[in-house]
N, C-alpha and C. Protein backbone atom coordinates (compact mmCIF):
# COMPACT_ATOMS: atom_id res chain seq x y z
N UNK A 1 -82.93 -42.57 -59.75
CA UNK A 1 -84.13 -43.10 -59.10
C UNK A 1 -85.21 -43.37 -60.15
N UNK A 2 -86.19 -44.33 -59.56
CA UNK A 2 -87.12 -44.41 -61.13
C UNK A 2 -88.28 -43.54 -61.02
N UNK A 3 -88.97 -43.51 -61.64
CA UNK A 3 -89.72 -42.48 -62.21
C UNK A 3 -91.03 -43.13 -61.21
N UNK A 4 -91.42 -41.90 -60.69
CA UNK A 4 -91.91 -41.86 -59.46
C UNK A 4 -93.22 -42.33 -60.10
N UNK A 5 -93.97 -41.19 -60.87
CA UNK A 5 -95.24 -42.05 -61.75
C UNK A 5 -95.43 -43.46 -62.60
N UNK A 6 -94.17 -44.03 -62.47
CA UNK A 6 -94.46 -45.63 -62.72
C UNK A 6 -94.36 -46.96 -61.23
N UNK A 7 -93.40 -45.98 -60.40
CA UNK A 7 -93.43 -46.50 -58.94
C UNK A 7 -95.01 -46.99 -58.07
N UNK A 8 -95.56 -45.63 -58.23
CA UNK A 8 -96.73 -45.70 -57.62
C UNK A 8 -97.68 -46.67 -58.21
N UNK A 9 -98.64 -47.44 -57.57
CA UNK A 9 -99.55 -48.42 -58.37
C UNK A 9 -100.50 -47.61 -58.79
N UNK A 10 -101.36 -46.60 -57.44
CA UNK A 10 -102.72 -45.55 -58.13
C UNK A 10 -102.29 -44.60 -57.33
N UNK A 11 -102.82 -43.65 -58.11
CA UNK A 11 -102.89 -42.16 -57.79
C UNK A 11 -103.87 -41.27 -57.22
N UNK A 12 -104.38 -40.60 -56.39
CA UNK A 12 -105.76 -39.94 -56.21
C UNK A 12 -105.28 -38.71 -56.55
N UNK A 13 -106.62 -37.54 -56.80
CA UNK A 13 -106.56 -36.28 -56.73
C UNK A 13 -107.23 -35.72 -55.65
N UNK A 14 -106.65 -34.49 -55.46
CA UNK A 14 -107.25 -33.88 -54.18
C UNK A 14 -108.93 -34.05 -54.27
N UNK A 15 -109.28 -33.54 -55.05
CA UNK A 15 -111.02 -34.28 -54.71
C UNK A 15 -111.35 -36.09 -54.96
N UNK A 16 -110.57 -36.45 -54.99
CA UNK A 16 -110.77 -38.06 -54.51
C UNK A 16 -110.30 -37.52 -53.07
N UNK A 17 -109.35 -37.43 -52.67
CA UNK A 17 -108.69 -37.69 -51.32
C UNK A 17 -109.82 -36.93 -50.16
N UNK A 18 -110.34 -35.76 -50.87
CA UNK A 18 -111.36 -35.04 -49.89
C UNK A 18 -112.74 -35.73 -49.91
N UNK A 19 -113.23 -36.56 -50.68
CA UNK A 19 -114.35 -37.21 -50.15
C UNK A 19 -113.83 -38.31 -49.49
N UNK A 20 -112.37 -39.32 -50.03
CA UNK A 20 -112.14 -40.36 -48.96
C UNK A 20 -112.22 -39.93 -47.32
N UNK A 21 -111.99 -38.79 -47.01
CA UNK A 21 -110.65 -38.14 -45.85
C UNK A 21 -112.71 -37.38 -45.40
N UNK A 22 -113.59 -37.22 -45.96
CA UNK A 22 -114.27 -36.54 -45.66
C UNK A 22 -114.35 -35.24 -45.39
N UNK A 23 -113.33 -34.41 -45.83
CA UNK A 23 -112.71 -32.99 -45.68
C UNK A 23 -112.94 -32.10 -46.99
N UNK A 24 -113.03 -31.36 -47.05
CA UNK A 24 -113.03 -30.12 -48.21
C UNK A 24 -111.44 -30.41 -49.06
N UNK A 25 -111.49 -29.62 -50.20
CA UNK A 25 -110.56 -30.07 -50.89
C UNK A 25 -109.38 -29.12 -50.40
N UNK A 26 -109.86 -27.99 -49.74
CA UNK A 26 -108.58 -27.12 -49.45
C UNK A 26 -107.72 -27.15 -47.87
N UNK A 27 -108.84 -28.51 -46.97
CA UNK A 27 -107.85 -28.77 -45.79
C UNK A 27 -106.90 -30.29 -46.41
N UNK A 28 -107.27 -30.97 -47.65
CA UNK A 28 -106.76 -31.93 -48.59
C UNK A 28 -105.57 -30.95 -48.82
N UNK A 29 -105.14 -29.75 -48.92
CA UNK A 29 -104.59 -29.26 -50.02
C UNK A 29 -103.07 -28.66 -48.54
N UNK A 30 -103.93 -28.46 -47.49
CA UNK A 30 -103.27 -27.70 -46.55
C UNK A 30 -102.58 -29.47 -45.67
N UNK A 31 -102.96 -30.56 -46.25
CA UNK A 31 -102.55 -31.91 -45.17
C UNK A 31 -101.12 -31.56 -46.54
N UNK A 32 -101.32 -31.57 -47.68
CA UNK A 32 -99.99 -31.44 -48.41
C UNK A 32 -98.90 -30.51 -48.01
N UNK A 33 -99.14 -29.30 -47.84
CA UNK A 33 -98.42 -28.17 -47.27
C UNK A 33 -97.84 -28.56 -46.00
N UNK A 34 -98.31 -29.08 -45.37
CA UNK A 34 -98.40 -29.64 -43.70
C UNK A 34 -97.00 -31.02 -44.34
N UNK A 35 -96.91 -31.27 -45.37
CA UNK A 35 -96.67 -32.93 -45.71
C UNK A 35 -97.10 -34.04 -44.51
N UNK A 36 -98.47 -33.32 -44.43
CA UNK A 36 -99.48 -35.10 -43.71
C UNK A 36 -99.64 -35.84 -44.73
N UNK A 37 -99.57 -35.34 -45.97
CA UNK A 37 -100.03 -35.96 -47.04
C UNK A 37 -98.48 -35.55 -47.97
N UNK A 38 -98.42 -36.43 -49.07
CA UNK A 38 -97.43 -36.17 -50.42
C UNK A 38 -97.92 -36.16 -51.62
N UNK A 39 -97.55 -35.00 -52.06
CA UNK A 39 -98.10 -34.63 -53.77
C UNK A 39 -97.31 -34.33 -55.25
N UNK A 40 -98.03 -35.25 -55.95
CA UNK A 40 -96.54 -34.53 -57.18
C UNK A 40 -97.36 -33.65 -58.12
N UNK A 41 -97.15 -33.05 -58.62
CA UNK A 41 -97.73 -32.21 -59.75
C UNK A 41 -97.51 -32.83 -61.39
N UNK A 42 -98.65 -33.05 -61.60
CA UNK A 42 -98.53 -34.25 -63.25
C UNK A 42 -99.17 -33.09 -64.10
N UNK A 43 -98.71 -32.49 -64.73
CA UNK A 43 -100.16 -32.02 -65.78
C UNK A 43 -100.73 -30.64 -65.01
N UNK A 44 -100.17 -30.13 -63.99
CA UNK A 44 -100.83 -28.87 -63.34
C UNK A 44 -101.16 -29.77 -62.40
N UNK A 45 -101.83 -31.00 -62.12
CA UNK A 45 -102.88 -31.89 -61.21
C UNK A 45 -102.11 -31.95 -60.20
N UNK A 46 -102.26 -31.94 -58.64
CA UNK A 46 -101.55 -32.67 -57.78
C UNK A 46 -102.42 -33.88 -58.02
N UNK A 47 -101.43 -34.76 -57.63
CA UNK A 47 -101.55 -36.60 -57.71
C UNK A 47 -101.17 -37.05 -56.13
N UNK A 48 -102.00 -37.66 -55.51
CA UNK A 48 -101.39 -37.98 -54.07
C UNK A 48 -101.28 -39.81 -53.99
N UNK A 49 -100.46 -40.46 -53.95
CA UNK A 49 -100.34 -41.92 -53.88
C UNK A 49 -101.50 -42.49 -52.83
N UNK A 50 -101.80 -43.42 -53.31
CA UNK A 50 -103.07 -43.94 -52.68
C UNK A 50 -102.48 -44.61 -51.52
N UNK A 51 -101.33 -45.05 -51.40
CA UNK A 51 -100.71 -46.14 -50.36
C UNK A 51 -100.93 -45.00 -49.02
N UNK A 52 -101.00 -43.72 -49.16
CA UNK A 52 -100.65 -42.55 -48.28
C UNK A 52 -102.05 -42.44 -47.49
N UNK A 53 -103.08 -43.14 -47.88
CA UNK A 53 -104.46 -43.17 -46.92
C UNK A 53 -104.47 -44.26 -46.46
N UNK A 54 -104.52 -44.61 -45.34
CA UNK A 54 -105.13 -45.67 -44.59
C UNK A 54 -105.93 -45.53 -43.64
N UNK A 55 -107.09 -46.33 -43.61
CA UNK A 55 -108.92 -46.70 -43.39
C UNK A 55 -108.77 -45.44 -43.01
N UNK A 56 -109.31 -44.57 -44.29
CA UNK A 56 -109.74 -43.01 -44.17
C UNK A 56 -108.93 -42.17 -43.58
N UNK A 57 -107.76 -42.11 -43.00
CA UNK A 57 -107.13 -41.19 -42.82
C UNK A 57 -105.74 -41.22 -43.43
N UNK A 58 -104.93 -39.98 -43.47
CA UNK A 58 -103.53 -39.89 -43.81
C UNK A 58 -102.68 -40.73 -43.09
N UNK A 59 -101.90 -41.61 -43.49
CA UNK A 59 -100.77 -42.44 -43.17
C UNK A 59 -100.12 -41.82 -41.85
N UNK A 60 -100.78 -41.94 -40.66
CA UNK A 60 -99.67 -41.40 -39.46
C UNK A 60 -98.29 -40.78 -39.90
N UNK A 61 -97.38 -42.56 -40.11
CA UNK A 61 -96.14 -42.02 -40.08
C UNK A 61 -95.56 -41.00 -41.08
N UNK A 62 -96.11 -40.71 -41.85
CA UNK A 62 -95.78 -40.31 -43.18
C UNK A 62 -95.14 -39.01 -42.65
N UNK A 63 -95.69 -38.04 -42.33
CA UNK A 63 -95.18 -36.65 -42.12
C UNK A 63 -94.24 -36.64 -41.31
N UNK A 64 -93.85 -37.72 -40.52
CA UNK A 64 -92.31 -37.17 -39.49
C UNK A 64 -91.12 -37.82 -40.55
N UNK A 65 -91.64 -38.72 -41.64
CA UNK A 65 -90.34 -39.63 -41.89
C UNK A 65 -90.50 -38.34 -43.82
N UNK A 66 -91.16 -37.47 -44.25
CA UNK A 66 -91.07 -36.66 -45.02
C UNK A 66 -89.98 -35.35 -44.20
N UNK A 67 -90.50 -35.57 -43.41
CA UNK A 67 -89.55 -34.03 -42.28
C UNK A 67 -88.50 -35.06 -42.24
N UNK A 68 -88.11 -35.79 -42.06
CA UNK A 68 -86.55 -36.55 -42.05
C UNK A 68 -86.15 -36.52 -43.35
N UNK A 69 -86.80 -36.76 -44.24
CA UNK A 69 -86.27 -36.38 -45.77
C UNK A 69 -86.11 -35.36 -46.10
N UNK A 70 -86.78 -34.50 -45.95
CA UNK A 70 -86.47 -32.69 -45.95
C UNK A 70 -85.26 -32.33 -45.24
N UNK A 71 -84.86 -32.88 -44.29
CA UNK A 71 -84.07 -32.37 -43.10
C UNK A 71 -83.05 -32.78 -43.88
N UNK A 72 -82.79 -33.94 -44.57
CA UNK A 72 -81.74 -34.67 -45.18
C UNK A 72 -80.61 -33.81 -46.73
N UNK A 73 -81.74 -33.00 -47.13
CA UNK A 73 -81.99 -32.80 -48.07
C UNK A 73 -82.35 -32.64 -49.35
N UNK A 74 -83.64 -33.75 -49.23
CA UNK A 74 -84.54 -33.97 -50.12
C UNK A 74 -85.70 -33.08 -50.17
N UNK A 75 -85.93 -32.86 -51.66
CA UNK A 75 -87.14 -32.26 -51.98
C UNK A 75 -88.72 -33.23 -52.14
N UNK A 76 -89.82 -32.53 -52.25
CA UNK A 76 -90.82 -33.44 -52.11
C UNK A 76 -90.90 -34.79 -53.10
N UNK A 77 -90.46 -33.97 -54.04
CA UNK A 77 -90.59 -35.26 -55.40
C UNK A 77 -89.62 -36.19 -55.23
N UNK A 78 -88.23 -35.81 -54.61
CA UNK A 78 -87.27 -36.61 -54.55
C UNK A 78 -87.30 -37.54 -53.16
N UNK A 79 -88.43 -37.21 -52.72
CA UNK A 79 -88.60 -37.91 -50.56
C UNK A 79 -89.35 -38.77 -51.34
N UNK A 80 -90.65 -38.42 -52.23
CA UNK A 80 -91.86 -39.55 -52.69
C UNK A 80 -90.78 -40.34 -53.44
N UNK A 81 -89.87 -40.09 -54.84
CA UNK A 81 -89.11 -40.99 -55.47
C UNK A 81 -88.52 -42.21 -54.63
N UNK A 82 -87.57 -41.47 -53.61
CA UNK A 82 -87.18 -42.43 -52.24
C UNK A 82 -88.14 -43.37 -51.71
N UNK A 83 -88.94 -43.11 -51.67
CA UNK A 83 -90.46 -44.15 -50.37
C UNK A 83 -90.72 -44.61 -51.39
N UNK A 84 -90.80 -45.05 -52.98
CA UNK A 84 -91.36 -45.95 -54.05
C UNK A 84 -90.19 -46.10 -54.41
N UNK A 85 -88.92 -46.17 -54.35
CA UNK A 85 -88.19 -47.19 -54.80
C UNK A 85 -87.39 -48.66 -53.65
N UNK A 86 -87.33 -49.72 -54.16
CA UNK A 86 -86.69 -50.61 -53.21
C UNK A 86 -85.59 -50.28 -52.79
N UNK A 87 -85.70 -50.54 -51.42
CA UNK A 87 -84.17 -50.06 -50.88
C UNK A 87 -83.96 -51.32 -49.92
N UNK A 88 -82.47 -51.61 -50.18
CA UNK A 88 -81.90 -52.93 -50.20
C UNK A 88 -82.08 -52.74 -48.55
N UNK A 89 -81.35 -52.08 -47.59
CA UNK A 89 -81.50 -52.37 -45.95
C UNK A 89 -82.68 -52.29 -45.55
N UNK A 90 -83.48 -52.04 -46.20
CA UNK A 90 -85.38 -52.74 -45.37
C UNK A 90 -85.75 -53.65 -46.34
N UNK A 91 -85.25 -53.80 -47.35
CA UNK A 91 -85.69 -55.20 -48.29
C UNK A 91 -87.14 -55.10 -48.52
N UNK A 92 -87.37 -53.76 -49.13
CA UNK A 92 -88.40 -53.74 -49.36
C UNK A 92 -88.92 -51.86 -49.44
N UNK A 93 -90.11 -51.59 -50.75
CA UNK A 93 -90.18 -50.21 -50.77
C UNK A 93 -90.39 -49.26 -49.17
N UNK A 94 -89.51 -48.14 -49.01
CA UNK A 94 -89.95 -47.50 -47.55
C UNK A 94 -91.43 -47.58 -47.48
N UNK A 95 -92.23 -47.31 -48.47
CA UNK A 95 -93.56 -46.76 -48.73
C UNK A 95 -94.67 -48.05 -47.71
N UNK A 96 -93.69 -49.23 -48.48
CA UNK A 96 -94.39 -50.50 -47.85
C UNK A 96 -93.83 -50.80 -45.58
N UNK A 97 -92.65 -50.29 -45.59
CA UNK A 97 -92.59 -50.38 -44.00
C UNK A 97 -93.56 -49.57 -43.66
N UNK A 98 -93.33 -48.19 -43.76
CA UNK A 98 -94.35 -47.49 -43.19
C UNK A 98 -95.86 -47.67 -43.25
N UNK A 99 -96.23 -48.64 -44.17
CA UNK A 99 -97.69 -48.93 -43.89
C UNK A 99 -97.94 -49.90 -43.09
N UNK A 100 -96.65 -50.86 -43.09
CA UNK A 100 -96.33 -52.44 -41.62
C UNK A 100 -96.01 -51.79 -40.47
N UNK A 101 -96.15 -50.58 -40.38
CA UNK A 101 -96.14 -49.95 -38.73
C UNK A 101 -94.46 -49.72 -39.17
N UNK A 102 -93.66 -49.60 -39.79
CA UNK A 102 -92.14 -49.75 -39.79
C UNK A 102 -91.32 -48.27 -39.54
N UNK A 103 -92.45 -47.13 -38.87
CA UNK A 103 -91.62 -46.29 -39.09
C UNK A 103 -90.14 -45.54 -38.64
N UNK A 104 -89.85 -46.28 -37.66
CA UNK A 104 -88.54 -46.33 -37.43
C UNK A 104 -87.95 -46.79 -37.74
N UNK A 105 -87.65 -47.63 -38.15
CA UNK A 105 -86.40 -48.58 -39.05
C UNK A 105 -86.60 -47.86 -40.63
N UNK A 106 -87.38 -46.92 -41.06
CA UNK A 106 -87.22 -45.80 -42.27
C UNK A 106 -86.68 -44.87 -41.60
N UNK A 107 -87.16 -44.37 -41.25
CA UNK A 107 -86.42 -43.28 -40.83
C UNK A 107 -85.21 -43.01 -40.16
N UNK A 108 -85.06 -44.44 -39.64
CA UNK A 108 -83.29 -44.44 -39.31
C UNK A 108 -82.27 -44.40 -40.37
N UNK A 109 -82.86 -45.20 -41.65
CA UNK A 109 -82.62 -45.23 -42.65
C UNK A 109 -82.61 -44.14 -43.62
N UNK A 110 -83.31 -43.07 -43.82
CA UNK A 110 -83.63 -41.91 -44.13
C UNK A 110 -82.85 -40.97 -43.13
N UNK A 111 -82.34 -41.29 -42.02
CA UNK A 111 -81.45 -40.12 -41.81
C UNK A 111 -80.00 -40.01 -42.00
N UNK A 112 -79.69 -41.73 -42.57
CA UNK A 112 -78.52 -41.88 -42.62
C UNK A 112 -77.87 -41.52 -44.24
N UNK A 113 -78.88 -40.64 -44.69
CA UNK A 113 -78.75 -39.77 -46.44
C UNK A 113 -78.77 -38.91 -45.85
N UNK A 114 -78.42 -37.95 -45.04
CA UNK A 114 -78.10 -36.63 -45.04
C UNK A 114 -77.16 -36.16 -46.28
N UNK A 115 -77.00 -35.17 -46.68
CA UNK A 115 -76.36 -34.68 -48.03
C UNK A 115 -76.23 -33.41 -47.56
């Protein structure tokens, strides 16, 4: 898979994401734990992909189609690697359906990697 930090276009940190989101940095920190949100660790830093906010809030679909990647048996870094790379049966990055409303046709797709 490619390297998840060249996948992503921008990155926020939890105090970017807590003044976007209008929240403290530690319910920012608990939407990660929750995976409402996805985080990689760069440098000690969590890094959260910017594609993952939309108009101020966390990406709806994001957290049921991360619990389908978990369920699958993917880990966090390896669910975010998955949603930023192109994948040929949606013709296009998961990262990008799920922001076109697509979240079922990912996640049908995402369950059919069970491992």
């Amino acid at each position: 898979m490619a390297d998840v930090f060249e996948s992503v276009s921008s990155w926020l940190t939890v105090p970017d994401v807590a003044e976007v989101l209008g929240v403290s940095p530690g319910r920012v920190r608990r939407f990660i734990e929750e995976h409402t949100l996805i985080a990689v660790k760069r440098d000690g830093v969590f890094k959260i992909p910017a594609e993952t906010i939309q108009e101020n809030e966390p990406l709806p679909s994001l957290r049921g189609t991360i619990l389908v990647l978990i369920d699958s048996g993917f880990d966090v870094l390896s669910a975010t690697e998955w949603l930023y790379t192109f994948n040929d049966e949606l013709n296009r990055k998961p990262i990008e359906s799920l922001v076109m409303g697509r979240k079922a046709e990912v996640r049908r797709v995402a369950q059919a990697l069970a491992f």
